[in-house]
Protein backbone atom coordinates (compact mmCIF):
# COMPACT_ATOMS: atom_id res chain seq x y z
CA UNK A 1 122.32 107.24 98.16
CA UNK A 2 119.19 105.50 99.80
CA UNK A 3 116.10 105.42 98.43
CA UNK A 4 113.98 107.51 100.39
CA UNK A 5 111.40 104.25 100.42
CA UNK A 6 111.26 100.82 100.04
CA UNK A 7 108.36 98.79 100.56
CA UNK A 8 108.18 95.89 102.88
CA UNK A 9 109.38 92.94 101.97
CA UNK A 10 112.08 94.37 99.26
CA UNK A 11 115.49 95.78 99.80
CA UNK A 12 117.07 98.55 97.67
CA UNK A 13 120.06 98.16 95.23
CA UNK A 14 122.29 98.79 98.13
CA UNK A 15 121.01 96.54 100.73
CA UNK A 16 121.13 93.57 98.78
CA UNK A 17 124.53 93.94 97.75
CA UNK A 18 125.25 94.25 101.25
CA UNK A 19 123.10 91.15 101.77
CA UNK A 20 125.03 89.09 99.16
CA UNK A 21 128.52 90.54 99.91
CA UNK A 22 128.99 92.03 96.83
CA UNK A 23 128.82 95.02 94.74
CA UNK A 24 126.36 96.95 93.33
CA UNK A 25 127.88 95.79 89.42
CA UNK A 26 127.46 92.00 91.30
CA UNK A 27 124.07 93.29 91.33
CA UNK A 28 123.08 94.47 88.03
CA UNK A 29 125.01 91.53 86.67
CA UNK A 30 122.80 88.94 88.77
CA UNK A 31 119.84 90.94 86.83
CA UNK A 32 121.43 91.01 83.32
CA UNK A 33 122.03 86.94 83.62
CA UNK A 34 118.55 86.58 84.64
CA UNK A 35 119.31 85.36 88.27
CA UNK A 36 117.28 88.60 89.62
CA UNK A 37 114.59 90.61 88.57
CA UNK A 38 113.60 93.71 89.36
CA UNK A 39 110.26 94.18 91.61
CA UNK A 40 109.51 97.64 91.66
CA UNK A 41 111.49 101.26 92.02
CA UNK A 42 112.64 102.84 89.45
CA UNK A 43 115.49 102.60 86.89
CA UNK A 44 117.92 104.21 89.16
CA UNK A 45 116.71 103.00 92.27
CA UNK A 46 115.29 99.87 91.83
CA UNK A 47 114.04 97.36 94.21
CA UNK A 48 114.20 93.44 94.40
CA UNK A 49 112.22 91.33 96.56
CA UNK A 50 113.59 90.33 99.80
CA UNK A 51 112.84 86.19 99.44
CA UNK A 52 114.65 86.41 95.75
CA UNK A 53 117.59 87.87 97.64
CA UNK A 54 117.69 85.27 100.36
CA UNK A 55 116.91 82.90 97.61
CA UNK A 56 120.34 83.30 96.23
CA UNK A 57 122.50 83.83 99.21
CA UNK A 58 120.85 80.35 100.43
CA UNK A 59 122.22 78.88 97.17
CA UNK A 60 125.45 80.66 97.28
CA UNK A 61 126.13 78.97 101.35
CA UNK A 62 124.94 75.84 100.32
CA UNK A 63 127.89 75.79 97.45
């Protein structure tokens, strides 16, 4: 289920596993190593800021 809103500039749970091309464990495990950090939401519908998503897809085409 979609968060009813999320602000500009951030992406949902959701759309950055879509984003990524993974799950939405790939997800929480990119937060519980650290790589990814919550900016807002709340515990079951957090959000994460669009650039830190990008961030990591960059470094995962460049590999």
């Amino acid at each position: 289920m979609e968060p009813l809103y999320v602000p500009a500039g951030h992406m949902s749970a959701r759309q950055a596993a879509d984003t990524l091309g993974i799950t939405l464990g790939g997800v929480r495990q990119l937060v519980a190593r650290g790589q990814l950090a919550r900016a807002g939401g709340s515990p079951r519908q957090p959000w994460y800021d669009t650039d830190d998503v990008l961030a990591i897809l960059a470094t995962r085409v460049a590999a």
